[in-house]
PDB file of N, CA and C in Angstrom:
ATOM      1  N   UNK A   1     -11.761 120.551  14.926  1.00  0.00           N
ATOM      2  CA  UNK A   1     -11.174 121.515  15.838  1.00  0.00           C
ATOM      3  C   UNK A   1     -10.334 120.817  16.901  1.00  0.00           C
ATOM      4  N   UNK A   2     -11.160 119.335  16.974  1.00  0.00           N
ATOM      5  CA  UNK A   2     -10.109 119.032  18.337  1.00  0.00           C
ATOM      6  C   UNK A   2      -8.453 118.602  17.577  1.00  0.00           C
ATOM      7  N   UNK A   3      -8.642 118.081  16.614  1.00  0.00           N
ATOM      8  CA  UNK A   3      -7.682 117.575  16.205  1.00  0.00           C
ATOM      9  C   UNK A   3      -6.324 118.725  15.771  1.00  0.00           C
ATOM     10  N   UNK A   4      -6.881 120.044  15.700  1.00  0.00           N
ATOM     11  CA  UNK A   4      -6.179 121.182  15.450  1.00  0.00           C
ATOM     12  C   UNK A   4      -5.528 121.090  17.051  1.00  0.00           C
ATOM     13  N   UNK A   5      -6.083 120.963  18.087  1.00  0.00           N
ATOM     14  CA  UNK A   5      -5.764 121.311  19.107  1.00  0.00           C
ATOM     15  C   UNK A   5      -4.596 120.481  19.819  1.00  0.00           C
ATOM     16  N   UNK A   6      -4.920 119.194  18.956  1.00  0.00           N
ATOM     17  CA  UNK A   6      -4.353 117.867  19.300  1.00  0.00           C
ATOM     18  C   UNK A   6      -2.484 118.422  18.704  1.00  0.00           C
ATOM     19  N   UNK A   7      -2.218 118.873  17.438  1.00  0.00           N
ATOM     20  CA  UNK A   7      -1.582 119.009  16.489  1.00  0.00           C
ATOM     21  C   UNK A   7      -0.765 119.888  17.287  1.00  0.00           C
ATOM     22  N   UNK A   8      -1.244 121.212  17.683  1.00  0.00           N
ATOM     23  CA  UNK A   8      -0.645 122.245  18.470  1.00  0.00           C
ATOM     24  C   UNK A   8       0.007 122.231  19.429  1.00  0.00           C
ATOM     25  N   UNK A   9      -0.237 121.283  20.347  1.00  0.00           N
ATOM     26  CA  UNK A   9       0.047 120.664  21.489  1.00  0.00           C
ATOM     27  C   UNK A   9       1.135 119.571  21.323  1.00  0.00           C
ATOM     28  N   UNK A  10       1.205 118.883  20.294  1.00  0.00           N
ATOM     29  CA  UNK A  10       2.194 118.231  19.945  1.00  0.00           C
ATOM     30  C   UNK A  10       3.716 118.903  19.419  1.00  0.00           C
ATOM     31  N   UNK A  11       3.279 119.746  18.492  1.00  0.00           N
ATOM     32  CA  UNK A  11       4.223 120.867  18.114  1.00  0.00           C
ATOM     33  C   UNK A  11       5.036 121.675  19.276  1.00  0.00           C
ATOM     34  N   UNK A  12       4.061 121.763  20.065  1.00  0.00           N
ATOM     35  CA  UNK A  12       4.519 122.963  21.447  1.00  0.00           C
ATOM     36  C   UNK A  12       5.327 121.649  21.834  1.00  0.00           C
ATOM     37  N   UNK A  13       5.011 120.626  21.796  1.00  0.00           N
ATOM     38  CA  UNK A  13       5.733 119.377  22.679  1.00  0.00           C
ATOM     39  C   UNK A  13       7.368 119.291  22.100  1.00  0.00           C
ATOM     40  N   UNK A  14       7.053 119.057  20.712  1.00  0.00           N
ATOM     41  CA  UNK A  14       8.263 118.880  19.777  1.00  0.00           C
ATOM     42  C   UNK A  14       9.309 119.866  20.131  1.00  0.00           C
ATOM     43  N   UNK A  15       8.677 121.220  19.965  1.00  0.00           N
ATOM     44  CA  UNK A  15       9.465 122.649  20.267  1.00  0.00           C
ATOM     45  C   UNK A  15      10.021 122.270  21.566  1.00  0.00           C
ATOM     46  N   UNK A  16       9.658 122.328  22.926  1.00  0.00           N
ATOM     47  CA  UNK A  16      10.284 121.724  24.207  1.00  0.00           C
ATOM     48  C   UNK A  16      11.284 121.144  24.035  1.00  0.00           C
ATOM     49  N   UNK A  17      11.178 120.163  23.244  1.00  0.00           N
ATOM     50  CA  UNK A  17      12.323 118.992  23.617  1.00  0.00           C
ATOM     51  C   UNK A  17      13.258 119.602  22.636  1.00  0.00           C
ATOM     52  N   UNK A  18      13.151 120.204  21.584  1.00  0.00           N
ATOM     53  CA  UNK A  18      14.745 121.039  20.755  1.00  0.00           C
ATOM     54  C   UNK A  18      14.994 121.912  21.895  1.00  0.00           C
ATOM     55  N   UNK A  19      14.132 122.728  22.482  1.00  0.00           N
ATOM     56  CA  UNK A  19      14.860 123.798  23.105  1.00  0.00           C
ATOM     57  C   UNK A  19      15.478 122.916  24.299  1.00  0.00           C
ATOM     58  N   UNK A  20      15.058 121.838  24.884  1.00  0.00           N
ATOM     59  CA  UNK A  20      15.688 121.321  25.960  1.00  0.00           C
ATOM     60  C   UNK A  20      17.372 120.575  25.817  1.00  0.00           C
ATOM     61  N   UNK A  21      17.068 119.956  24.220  1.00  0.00           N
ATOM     62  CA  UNK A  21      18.462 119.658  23.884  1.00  0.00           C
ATOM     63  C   UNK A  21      19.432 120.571  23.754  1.00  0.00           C
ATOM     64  N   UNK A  22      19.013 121.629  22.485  1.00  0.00           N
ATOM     65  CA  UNK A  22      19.865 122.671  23.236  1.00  0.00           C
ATOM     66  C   UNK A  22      20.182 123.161  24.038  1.00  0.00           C
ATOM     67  N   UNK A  23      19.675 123.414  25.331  1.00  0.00           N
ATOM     68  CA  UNK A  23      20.453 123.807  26.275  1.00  0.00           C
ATOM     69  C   UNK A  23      21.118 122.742  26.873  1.00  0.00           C
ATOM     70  N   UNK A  24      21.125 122.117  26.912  1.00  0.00           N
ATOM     71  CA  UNK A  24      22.008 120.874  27.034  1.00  0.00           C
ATOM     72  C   UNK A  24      22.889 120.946  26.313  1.00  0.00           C
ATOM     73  N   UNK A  25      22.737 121.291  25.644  1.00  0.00           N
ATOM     74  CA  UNK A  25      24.487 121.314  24.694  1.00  0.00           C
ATOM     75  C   UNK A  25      24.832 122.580  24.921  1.00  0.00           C
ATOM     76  N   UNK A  26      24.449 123.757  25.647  1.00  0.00           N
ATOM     77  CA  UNK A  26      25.181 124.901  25.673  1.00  0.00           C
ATOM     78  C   UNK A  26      25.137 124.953  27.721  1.00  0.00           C
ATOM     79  N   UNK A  27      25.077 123.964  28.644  1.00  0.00           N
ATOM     80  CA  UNK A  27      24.853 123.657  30.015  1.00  0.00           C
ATOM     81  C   UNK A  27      26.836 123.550  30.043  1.00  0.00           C
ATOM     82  N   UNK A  28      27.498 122.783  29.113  1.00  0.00           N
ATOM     83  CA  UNK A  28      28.755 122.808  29.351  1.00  0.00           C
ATOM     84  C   UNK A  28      29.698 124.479  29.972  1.00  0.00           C
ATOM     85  N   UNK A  29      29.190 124.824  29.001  1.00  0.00           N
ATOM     86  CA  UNK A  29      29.668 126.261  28.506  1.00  0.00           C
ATOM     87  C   UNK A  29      29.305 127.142  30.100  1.00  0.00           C
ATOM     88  N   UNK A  30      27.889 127.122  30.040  1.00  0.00           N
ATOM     89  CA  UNK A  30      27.727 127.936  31.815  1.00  0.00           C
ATOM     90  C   UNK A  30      28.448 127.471  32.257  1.00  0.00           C
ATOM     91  N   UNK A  31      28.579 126.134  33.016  1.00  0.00           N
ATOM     92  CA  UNK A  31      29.349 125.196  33.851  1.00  0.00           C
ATOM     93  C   UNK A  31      30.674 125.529  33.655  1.00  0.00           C
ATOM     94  N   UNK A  32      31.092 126.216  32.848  1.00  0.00           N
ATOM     95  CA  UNK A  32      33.010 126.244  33.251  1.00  0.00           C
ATOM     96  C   UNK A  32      32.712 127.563  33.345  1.00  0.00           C
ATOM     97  N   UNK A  33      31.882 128.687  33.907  1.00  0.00           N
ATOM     98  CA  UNK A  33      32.639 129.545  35.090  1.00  0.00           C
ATOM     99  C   UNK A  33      30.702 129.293  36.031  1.00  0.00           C
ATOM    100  N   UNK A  34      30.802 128.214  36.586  1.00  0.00           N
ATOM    101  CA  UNK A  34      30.257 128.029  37.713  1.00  0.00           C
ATOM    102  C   UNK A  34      28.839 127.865  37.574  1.00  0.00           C
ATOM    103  N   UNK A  35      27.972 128.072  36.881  1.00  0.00           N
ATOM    104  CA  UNK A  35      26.282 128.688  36.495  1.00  0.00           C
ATOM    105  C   UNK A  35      25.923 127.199  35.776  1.00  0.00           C
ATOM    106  N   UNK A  36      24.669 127.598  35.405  1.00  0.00           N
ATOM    107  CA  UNK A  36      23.538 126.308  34.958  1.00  0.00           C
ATOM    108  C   UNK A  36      22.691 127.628  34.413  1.00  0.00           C
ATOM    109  N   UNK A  37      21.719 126.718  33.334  1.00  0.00           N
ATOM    110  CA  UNK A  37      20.226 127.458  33.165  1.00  0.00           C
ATOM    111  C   UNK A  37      19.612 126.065  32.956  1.00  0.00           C
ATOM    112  N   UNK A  38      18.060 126.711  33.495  1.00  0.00           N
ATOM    113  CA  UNK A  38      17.184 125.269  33.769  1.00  0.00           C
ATOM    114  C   UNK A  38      16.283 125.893  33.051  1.00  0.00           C
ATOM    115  N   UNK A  39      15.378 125.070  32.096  1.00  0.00           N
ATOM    116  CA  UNK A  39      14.599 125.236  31.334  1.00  0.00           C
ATOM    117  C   UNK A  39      12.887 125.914  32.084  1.00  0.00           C
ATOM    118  N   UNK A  40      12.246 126.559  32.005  1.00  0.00           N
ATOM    119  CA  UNK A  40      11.185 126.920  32.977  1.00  0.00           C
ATOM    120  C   UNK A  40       9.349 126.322  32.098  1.00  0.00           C
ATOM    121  N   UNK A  41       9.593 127.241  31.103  1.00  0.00           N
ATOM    122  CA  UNK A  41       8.315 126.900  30.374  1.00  0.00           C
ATOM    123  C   UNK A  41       8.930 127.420  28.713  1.00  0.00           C
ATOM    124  N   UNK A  42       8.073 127.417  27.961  1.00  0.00           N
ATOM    125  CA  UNK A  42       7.615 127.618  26.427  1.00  0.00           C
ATOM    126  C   UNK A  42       6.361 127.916  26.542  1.00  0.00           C
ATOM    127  N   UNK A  43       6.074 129.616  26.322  1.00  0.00           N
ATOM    128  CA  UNK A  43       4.668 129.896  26.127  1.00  0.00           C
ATOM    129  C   UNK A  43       4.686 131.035  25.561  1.00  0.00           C
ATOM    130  N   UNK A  44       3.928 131.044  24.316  1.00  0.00           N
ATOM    131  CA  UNK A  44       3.654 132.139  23.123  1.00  0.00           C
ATOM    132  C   UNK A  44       4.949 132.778  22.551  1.00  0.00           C
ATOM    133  N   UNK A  45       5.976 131.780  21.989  1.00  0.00           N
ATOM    134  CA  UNK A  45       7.172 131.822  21.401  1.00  0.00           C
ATOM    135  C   UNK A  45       7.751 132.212  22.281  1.00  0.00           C
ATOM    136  N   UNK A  46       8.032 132.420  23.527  1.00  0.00           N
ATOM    137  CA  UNK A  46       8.775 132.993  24.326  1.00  0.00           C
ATOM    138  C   UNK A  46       9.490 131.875  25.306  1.00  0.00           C
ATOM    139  N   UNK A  47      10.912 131.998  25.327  1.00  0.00           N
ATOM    140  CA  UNK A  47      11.325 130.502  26.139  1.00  0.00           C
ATOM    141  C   UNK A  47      11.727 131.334  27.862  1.00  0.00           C
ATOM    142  N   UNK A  48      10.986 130.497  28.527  1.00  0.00           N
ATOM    143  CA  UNK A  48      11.523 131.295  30.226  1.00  0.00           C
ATOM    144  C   UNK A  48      12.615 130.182  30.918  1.00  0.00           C
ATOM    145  N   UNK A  49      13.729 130.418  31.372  1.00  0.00           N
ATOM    146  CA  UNK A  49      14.540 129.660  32.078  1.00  0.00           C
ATOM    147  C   UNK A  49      15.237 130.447  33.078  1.00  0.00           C
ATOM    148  N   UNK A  50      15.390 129.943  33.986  1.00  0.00           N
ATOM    149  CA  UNK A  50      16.216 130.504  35.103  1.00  0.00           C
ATOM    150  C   UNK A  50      18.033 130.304  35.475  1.00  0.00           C
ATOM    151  N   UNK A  51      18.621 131.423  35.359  1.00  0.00           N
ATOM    152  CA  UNK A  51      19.811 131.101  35.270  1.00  0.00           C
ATOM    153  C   UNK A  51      19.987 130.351  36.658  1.00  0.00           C
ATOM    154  N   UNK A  52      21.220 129.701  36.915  1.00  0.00           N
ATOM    155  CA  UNK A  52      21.741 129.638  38.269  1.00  0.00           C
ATOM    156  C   UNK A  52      22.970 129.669  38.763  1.00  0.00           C
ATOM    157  N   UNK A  53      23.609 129.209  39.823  1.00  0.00           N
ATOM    158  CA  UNK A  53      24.977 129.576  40.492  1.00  0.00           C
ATOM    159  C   UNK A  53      25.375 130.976  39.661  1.00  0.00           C
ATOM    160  N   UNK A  54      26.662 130.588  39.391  1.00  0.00           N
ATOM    161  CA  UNK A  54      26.917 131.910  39.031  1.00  0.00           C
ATOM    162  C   UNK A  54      26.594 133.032  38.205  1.00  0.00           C
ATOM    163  N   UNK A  55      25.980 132.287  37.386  1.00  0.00           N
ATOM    164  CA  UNK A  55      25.506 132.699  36.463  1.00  0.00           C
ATOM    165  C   UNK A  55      23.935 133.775  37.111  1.00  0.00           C
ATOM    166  N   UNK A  56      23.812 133.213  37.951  1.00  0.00           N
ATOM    167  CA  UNK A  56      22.627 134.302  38.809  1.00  0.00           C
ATOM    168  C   UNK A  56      22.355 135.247  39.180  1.00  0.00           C
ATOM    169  N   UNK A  57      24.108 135.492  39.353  1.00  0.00           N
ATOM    170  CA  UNK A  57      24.457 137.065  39.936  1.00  0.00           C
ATOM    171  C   UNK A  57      25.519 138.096  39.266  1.00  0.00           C
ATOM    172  N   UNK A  58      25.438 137.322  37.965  1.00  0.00           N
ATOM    173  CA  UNK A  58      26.374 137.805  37.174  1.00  0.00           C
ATOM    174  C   UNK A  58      26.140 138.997  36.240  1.00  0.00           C
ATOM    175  N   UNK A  59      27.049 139.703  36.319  1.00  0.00           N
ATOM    176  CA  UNK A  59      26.427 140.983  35.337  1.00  0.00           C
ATOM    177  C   UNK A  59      26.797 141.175  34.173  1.00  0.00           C
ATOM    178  N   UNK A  60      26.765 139.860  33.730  1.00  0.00           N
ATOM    179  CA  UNK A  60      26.871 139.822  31.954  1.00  0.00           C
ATOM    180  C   UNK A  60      25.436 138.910  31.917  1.00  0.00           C
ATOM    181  N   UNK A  61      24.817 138.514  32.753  1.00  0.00           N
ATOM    182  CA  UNK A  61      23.585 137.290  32.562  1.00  0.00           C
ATOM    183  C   UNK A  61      22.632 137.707  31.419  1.00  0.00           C
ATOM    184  N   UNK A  62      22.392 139.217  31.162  1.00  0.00           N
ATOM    185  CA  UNK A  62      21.749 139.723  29.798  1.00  0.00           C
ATOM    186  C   UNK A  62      22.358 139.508  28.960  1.00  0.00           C
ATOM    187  N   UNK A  63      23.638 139.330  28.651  1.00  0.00           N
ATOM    188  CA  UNK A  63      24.167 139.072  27.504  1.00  0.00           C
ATOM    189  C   UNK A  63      24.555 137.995  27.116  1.00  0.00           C
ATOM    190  N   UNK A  64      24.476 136.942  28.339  1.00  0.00           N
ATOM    191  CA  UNK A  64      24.478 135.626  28.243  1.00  0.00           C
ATOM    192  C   UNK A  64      22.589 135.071  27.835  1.00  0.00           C
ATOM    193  N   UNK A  65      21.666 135.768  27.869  1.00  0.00           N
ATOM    194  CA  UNK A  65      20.568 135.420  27.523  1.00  0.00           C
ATOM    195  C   UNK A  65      20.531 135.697  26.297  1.00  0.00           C
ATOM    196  N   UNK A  66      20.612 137.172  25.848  1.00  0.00           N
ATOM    197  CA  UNK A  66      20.785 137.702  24.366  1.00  0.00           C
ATOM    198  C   UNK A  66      21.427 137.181  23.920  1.00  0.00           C
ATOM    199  N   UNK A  67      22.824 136.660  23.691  1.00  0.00           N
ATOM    200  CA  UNK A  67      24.216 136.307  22.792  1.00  0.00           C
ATOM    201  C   UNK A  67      24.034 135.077  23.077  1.00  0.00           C
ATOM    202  N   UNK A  68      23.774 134.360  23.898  1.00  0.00           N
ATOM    203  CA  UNK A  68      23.884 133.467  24.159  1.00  0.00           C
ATOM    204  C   UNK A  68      23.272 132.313  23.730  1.00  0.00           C
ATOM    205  N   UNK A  69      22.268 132.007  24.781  1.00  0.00           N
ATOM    206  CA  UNK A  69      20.975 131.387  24.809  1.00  0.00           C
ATOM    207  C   UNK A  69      20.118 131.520  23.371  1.00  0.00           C
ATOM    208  N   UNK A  70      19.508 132.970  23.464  1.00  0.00           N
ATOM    209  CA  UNK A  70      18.416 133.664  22.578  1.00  0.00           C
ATOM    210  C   UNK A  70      19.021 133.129  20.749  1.00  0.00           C
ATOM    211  N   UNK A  71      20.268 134.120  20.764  1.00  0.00           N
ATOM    212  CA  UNK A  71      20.284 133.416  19.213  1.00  0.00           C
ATOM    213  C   UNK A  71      20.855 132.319  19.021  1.00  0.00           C
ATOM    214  N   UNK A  72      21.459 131.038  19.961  1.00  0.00           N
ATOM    215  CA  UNK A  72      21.267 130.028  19.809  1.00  0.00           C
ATOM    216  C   UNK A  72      20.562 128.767  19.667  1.00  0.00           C
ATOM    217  N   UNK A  73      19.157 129.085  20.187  1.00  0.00           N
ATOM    218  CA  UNK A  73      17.958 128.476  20.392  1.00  0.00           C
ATOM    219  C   UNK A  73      17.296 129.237  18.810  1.00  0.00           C
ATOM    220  N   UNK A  74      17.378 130.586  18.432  1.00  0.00           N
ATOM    221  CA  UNK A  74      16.758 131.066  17.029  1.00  0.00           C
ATOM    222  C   UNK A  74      17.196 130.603  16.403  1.00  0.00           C
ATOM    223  N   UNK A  75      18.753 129.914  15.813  1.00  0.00           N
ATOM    224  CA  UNK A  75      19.135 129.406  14.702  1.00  0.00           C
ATOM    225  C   UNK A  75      18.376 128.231  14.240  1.00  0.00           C
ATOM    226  N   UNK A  76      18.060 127.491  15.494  1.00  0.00           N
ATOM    227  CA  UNK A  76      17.655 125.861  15.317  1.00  0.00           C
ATOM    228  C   UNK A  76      16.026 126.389  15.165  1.00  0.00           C
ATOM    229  N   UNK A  77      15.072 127.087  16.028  1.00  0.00           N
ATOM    230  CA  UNK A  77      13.838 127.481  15.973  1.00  0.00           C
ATOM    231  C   UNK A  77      13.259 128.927  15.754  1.00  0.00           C
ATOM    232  N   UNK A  78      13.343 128.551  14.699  1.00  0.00           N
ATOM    233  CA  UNK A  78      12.656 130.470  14.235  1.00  0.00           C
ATOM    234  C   UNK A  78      11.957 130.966  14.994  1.00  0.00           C
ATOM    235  N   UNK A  79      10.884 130.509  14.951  1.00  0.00           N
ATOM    236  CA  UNK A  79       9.909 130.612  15.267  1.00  0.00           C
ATOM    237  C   UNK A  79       9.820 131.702  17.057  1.00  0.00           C
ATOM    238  N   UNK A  80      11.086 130.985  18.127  1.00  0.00           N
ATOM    239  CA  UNK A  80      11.341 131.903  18.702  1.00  0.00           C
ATOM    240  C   UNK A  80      11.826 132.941  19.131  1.00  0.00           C
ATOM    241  N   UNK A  81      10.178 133.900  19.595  1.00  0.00           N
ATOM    242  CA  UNK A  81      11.008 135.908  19.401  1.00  0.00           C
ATOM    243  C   UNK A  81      11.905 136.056  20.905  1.00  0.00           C
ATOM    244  N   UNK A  82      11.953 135.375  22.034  1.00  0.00           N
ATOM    245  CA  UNK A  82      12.534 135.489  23.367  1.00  0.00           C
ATOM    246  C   UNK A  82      12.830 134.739  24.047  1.00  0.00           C
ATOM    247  N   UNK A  83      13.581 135.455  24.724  1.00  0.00           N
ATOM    248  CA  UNK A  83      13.996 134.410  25.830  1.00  0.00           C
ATOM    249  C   UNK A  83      14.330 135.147  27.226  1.00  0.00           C
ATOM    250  N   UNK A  84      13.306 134.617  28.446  1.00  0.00           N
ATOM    251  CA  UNK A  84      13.669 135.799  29.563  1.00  0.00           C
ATOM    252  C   UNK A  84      13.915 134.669  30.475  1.00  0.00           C
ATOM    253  N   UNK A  85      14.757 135.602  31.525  1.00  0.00           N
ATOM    254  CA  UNK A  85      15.391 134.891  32.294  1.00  0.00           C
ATOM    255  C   UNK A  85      14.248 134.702  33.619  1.00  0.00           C
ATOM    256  N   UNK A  86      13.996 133.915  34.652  1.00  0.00           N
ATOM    257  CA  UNK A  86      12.990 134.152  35.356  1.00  0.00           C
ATOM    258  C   UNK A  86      13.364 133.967  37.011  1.00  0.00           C
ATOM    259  N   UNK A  87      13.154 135.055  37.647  1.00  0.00           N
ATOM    260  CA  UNK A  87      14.622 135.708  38.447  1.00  0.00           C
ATOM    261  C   UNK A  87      13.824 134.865  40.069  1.00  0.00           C
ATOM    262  N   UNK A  88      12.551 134.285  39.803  1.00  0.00           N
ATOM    263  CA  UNK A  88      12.118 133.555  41.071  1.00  0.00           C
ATOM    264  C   UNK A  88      12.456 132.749  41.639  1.00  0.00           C
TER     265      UNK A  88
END
């Protein structure tokens, strides 16, 4: 059992660091009209990141999560069903 636990935890680890590269490769793209997203957590397939600068107050930021972010991070990882933005 521990070793299941060991395995899971590694995986969740693995998953992190794709979703972190990717956004790194899509950080250009915010950045030319002003915004960032910063990675927050990975918990129960769900990725949380917080937009920023402009991108904060922008009223396309849902569709920059949906269109954006969401099925760019699904192509590379199935596995994830979301992605919310986390407005704290």
């Amino acid at each position: 059992m521990a070793k299941e636990i060991v395995q899971k935890e590694e995986n969740k680890q693995d998953t992190i660091t794709k979703i972190k590269e990717i956004l790194d490769n899509l950080r250009p793209y915010l950045n030319m009209d002003g915004g960032d997203v910063e990675f927050i957590d990975y918990k129960d397939k769900i990725v949380y990141v917080k937009l920023t600068g402009a991108c904060q107050a922008c009223l396309f930021s849902d569709d920059t999560i949906k269109n954006g972010l969401y099925e760019t991070l699904k192509m590379d990882i199935p596995e994830i069903e979301g992605v919310i933005n986390v407005t704290i």
